[in-house]
PDB file of N, CA and C in Angstrom:
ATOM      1  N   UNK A   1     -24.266  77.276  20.317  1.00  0.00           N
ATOM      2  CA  UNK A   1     -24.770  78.602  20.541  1.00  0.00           C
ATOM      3  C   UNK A   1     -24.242  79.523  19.441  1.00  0.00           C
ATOM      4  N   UNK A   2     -25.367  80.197  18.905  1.00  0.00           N
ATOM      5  CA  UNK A   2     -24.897  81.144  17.416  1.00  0.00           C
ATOM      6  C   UNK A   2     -24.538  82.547  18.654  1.00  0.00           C
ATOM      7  N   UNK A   3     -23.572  82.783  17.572  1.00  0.00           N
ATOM      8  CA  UNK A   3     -23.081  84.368  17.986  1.00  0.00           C
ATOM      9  C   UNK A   3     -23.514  85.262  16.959  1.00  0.00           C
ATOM     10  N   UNK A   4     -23.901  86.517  17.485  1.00  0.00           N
ATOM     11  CA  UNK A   4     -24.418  87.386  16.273  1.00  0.00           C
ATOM     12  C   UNK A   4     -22.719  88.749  15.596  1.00  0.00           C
ATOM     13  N   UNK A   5     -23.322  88.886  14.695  1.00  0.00           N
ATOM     14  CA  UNK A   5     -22.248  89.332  14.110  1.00  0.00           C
ATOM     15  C   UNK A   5     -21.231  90.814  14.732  1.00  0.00           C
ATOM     16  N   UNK A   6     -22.150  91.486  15.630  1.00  0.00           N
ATOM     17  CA  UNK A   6     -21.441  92.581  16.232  1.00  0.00           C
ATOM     18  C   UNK A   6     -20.741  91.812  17.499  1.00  0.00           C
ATOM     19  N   UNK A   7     -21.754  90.328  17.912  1.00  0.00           N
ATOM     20  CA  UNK A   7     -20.992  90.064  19.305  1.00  0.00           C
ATOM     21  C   UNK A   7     -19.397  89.201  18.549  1.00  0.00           C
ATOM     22  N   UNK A   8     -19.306  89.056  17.640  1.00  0.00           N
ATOM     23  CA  UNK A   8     -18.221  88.565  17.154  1.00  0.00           C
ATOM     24  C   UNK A   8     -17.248  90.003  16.762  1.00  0.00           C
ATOM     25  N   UNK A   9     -17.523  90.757  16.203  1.00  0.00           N
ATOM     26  CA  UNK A   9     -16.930  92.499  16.102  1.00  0.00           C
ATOM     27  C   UNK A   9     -16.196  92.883  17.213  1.00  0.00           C
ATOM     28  N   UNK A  10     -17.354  92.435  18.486  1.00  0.00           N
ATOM     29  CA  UNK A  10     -16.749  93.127  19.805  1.00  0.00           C
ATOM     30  C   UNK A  10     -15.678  92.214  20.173  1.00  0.00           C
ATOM     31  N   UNK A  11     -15.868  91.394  20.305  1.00  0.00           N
ATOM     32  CA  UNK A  11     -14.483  90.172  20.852  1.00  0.00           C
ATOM     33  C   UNK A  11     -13.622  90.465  19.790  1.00  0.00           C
ATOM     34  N   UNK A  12     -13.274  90.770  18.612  1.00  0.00           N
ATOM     35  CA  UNK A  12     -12.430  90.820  17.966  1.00  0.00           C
ATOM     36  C   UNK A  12     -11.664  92.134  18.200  1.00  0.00           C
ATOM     37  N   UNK A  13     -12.384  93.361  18.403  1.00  0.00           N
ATOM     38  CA  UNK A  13     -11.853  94.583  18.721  1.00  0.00           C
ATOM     39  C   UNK A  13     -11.192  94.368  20.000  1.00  0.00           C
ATOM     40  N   UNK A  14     -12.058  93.635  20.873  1.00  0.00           N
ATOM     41  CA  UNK A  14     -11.112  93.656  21.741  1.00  0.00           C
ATOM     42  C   UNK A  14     -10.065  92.786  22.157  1.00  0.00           C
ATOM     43  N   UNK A  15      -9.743  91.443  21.728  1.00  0.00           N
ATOM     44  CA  UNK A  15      -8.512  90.762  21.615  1.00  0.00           C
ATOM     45  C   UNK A  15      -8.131  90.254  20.412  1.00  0.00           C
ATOM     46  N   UNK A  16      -7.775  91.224  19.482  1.00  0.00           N
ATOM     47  CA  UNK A  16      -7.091  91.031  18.393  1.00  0.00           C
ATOM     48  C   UNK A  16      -6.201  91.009  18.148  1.00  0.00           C
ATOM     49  N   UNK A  17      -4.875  91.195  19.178  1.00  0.00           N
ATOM     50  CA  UNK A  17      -3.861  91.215  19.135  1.00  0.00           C
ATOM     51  C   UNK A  17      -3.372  89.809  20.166  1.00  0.00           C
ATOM     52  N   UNK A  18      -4.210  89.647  21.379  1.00  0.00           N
ATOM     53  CA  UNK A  18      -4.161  87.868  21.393  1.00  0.00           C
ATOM     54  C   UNK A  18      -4.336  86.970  20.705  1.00  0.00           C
ATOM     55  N   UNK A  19      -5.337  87.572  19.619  1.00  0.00           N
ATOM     56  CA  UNK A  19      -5.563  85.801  18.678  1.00  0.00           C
ATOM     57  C   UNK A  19      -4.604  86.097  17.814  1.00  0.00           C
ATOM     58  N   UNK A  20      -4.126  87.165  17.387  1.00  0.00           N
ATOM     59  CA  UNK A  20      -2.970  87.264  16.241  1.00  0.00           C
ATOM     60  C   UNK A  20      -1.934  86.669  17.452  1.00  0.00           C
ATOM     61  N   UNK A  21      -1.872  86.936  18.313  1.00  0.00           N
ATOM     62  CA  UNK A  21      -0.146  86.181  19.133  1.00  0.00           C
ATOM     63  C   UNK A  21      -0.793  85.110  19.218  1.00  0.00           C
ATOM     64  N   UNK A  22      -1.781  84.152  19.369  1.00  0.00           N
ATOM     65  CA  UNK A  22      -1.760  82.937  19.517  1.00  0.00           C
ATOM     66  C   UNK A  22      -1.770  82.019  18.480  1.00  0.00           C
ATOM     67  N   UNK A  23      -2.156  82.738  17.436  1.00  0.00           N
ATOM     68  CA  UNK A  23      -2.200  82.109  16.070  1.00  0.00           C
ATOM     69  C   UNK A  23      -0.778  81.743  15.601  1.00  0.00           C
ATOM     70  N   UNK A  24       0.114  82.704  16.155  1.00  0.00           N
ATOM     71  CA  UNK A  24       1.857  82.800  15.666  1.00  0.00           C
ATOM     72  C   UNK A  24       2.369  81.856  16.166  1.00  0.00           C
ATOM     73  N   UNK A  25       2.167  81.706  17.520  1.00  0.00           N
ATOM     74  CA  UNK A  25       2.869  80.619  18.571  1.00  0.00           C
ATOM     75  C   UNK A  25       2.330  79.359  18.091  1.00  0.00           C
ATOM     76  N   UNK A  26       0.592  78.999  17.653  1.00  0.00           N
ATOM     77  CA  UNK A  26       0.262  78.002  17.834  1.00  0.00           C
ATOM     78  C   UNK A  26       0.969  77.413  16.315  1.00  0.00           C
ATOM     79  N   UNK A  27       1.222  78.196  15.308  1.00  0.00           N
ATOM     80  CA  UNK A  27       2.108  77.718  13.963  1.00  0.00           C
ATOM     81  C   UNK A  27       3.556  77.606  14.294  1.00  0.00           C
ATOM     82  N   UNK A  28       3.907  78.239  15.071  1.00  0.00           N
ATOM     83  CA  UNK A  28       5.431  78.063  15.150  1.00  0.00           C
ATOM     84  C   UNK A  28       5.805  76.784  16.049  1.00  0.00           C
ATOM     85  N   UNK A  29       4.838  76.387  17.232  1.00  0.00           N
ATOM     86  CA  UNK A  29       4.638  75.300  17.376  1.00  0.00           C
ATOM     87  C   UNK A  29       4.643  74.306  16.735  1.00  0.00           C
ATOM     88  N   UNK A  30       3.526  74.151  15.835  1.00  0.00           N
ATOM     89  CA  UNK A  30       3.565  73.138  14.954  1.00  0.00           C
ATOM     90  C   UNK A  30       4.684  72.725  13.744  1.00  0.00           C
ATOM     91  N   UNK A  31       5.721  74.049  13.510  1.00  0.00           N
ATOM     92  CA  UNK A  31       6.368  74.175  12.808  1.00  0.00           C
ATOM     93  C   UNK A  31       7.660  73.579  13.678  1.00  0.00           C
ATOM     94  N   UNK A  32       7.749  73.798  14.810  1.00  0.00           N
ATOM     95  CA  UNK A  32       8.730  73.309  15.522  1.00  0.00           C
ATOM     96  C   UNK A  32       8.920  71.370  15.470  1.00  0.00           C
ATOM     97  N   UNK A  33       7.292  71.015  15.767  1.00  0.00           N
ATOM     98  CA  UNK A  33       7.489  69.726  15.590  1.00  0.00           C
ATOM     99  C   UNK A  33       7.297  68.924  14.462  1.00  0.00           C
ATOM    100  N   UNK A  34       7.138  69.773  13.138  1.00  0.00           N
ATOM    101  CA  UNK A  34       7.538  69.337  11.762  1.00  0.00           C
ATOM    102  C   UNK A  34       9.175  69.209  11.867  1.00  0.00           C
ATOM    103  N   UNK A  35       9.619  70.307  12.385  1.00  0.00           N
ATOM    104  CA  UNK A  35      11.096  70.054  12.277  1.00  0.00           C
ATOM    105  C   UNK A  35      11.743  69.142  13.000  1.00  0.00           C
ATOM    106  N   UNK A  36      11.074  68.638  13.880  1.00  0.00           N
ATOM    107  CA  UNK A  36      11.547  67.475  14.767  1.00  0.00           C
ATOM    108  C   UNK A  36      11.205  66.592  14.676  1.00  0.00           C
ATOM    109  N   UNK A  37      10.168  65.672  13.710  1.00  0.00           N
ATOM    110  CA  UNK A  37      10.346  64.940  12.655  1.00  0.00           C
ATOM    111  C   UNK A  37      11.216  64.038  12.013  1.00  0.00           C
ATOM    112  N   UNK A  38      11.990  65.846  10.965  1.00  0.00           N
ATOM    113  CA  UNK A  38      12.952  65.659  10.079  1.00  0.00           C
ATOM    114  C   UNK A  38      13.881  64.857  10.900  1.00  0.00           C
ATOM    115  N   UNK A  39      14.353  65.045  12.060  1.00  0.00           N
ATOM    116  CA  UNK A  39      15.642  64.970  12.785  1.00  0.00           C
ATOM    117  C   UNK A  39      15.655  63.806  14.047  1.00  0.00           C
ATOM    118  N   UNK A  40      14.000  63.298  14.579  1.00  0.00           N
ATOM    119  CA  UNK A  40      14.115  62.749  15.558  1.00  0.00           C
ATOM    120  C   UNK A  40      13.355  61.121  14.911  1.00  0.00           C
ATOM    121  N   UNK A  41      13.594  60.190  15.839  1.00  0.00           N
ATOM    122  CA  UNK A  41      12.412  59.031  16.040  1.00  0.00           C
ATOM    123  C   UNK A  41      11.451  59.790  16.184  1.00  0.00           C
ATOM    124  N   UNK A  42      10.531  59.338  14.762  1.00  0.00           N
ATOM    125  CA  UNK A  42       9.296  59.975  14.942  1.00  0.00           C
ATOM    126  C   UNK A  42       7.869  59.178  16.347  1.00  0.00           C
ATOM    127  N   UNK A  43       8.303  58.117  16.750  1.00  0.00           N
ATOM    128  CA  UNK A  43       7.748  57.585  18.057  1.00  0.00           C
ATOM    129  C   UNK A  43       8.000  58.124  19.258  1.00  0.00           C
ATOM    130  N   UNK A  44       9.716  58.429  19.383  1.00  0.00           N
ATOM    131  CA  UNK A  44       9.938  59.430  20.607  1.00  0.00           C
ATOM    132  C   UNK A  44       9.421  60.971  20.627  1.00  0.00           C
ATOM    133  N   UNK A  45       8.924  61.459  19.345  1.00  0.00           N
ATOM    134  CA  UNK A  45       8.408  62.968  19.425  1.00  0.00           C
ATOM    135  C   UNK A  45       7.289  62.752  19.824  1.00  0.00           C
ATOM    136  N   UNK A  46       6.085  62.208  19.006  1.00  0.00           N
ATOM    137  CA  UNK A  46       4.506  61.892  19.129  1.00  0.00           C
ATOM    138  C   UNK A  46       4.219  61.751  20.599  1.00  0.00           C
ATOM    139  N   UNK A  47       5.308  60.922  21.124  1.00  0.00           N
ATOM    140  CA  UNK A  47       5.292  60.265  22.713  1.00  0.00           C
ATOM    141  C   UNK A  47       5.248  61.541  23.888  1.00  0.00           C
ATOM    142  N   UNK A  48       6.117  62.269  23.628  1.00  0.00           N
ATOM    143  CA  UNK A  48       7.089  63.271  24.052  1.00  0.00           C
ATOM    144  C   UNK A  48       5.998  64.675  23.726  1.00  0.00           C
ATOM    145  N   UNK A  49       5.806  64.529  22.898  1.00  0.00           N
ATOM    146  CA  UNK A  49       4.415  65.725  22.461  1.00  0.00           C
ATOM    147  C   UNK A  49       3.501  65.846  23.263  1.00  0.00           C
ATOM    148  N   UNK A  50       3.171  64.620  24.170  1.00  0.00           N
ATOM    149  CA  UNK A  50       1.510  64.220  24.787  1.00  0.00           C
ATOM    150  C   UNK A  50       1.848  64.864  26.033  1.00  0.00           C
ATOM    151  N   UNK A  51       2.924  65.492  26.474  1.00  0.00           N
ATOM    152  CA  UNK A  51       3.565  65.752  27.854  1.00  0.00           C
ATOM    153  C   UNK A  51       2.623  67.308  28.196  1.00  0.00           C
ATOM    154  N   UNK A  52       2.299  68.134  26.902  1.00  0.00           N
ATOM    155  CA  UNK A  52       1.306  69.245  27.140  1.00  0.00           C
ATOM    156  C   UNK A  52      -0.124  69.146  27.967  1.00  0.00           C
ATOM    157  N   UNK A  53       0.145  67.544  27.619  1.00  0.00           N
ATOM    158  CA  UNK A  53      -1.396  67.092  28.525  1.00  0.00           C
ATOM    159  C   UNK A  53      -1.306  66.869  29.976  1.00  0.00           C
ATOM    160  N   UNK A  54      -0.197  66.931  30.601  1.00  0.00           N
ATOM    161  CA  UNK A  54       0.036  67.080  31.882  1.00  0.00           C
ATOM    162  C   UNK A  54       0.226  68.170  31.969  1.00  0.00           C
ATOM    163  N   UNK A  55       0.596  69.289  31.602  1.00  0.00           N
ATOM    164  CA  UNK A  55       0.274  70.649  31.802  1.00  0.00           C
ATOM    165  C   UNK A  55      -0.791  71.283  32.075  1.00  0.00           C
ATOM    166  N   UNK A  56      -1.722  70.874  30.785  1.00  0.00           N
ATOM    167  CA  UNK A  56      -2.809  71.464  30.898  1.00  0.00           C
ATOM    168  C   UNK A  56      -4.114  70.986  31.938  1.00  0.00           C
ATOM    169  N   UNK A  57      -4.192  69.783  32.312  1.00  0.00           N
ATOM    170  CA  UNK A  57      -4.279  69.165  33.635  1.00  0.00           C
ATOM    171  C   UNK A  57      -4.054  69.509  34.978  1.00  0.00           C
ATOM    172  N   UNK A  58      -2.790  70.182  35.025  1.00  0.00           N
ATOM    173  CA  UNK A  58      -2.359  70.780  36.254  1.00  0.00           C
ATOM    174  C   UNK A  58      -2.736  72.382  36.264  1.00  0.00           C
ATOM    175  N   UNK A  59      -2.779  72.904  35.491  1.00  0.00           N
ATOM    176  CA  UNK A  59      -3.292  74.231  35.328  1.00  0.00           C
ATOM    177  C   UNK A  59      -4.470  74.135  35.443  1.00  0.00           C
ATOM    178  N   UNK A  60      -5.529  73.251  34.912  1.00  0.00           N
ATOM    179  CA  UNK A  60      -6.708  73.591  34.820  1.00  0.00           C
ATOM    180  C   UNK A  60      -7.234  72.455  36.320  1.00  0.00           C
ATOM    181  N   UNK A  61      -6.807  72.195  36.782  1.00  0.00           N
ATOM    182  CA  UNK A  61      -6.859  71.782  38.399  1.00  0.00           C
ATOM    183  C   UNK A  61      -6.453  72.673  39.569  1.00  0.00           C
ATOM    184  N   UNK A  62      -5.426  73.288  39.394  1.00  0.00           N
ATOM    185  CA  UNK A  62      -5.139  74.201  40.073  1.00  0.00           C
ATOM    186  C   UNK A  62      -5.721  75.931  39.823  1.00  0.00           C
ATOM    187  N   UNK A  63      -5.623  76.455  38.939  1.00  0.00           N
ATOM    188  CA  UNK A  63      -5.853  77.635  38.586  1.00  0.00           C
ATOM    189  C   UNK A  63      -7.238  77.368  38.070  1.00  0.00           C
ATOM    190  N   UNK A  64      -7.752  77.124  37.390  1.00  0.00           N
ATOM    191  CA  UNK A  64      -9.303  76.516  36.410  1.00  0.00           C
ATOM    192  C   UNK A  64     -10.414  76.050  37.680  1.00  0.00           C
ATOM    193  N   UNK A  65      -9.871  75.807  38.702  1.00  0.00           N
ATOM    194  CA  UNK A  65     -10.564  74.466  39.987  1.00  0.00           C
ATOM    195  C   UNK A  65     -11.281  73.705  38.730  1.00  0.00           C
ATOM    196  N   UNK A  66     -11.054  72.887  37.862  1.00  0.00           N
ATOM    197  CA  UNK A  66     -11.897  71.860  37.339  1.00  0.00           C
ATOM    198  C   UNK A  66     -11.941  71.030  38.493  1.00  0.00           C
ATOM    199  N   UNK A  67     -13.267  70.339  38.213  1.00  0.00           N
ATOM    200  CA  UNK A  67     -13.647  68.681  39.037  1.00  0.00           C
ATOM    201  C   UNK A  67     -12.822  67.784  38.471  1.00  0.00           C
ATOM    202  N   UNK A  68     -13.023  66.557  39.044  1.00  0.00           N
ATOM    203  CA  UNK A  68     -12.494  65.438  38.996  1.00  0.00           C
ATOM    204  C   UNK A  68     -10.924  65.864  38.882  1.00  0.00           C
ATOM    205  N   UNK A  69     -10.437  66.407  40.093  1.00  0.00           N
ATOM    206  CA  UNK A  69      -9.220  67.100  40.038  1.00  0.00           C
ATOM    207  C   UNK A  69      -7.733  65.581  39.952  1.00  0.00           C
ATOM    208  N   UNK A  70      -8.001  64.230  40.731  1.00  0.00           N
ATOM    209  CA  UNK A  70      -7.411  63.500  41.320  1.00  0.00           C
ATOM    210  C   UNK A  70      -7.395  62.550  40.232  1.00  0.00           C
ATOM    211  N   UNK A  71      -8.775  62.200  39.296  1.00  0.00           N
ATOM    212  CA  UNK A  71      -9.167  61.526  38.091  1.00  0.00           C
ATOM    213  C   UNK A  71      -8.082  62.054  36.857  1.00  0.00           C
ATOM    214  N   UNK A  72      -7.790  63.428  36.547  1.00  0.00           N
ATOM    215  CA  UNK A  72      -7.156  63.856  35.604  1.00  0.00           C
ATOM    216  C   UNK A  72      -5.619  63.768  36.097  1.00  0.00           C
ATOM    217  N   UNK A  73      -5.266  63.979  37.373  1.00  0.00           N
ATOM    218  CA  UNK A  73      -4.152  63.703  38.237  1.00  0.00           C
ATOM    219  C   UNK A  73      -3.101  62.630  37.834  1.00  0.00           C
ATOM    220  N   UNK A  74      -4.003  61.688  37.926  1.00  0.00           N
ATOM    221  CA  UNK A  74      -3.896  60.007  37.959  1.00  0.00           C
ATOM    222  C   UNK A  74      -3.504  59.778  36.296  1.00  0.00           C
ATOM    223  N   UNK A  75      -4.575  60.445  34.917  1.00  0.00           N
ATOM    224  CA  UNK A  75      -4.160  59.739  34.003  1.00  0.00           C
ATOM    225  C   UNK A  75      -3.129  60.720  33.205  1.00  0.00           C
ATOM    226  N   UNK A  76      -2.781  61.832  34.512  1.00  0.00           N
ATOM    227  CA  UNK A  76      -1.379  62.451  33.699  1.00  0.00           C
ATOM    228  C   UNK A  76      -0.197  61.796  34.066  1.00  0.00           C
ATOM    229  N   UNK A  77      -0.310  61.532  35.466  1.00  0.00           N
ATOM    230  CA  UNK A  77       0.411  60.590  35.264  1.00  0.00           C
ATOM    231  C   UNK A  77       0.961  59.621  34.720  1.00  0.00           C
ATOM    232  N   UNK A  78       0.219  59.092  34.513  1.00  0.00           N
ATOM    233  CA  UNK A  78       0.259  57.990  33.293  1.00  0.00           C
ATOM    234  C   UNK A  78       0.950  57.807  32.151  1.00  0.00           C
ATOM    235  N   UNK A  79       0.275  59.119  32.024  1.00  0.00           N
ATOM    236  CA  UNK A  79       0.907  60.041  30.415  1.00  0.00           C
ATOM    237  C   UNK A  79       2.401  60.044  30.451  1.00  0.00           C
ATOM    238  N   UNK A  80       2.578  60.748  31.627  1.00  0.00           N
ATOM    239  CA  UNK A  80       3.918  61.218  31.886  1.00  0.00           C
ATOM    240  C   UNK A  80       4.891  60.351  32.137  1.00  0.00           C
ATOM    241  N   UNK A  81       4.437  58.840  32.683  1.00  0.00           N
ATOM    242  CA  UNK A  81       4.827  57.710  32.758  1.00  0.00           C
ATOM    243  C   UNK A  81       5.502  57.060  31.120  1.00  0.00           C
ATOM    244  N   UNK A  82       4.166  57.125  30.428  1.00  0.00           N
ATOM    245  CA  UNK A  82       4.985  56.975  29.512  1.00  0.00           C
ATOM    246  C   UNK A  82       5.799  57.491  28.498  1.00  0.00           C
ATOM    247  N   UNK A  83       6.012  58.816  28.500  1.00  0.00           N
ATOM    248  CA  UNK A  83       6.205  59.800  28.125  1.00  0.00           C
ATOM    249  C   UNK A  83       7.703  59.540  28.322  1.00  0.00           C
ATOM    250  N   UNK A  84       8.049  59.261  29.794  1.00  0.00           N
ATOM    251  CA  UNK A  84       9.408  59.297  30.399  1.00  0.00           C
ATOM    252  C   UNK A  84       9.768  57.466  30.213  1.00  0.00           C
ATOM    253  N   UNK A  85       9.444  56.620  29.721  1.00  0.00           N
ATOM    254  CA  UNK A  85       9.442  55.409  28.996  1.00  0.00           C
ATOM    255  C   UNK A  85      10.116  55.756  27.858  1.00  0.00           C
ATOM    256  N   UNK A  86       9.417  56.266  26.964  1.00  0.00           N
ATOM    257  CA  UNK A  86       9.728  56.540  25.532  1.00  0.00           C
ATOM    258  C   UNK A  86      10.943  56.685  25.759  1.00  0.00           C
ATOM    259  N   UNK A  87      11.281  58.102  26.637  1.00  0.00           N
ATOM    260  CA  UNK A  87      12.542  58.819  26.319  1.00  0.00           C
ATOM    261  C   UNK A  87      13.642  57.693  26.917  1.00  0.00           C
ATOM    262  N   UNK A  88      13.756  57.287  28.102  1.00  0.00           N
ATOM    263  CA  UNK A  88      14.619  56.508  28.492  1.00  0.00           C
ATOM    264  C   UNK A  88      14.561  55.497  27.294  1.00  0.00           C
ATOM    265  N   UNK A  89      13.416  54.966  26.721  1.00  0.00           N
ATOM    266  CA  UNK A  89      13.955  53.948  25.605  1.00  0.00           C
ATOM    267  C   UNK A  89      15.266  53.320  24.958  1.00  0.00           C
ATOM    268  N   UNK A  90      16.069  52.456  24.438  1.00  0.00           N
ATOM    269  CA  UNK A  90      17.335  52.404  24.483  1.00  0.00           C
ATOM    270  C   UNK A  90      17.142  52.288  22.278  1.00  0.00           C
TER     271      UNK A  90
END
């Protein structure tokens, strides 16, 4: 779906100071796990990273009501399963 150029004007006037804060967080983020990288098993970070996906799963099941609420449930689990694998790792 094309957006026309004032309907892009208007969303910008009006949350321009959210996409500038999300733009900051979403680099400092990424900057965070460049630095953890330098310093960690890079298998236990990548692993350990995927854990946002059980977040966003549970938020968007609970607060969002997405469908297939029990389907996304199940493979955060999973996630989180192995997630908490990694870390116990020896």
């Amino acid at each position: 779906m094309t957006k026309s150029k004032e309907t892009i004007s208007i969303e910008w006037r009006n949350y321009k100071s959210k996409a500038i804060l999300n733009g900051v967080l979403v680099l400092g983020g990424y900057l965070l796990i460049l630095m953890a990288f330098t310093m960690g098993k890079v298998s236990y970070i990548t692993g350990l990273r995927q854990i946002s996906i059980v977040f966003a799963v549970l938020l968007g099941g609970h607060i969002l009501k997405e469908k297939h609420k029990s389907i996304r449930l199940i493979a955060a689990s999973i996630i989180f399963l192995g997630a908490f694998l990694i870390s116990t790792a020896v």
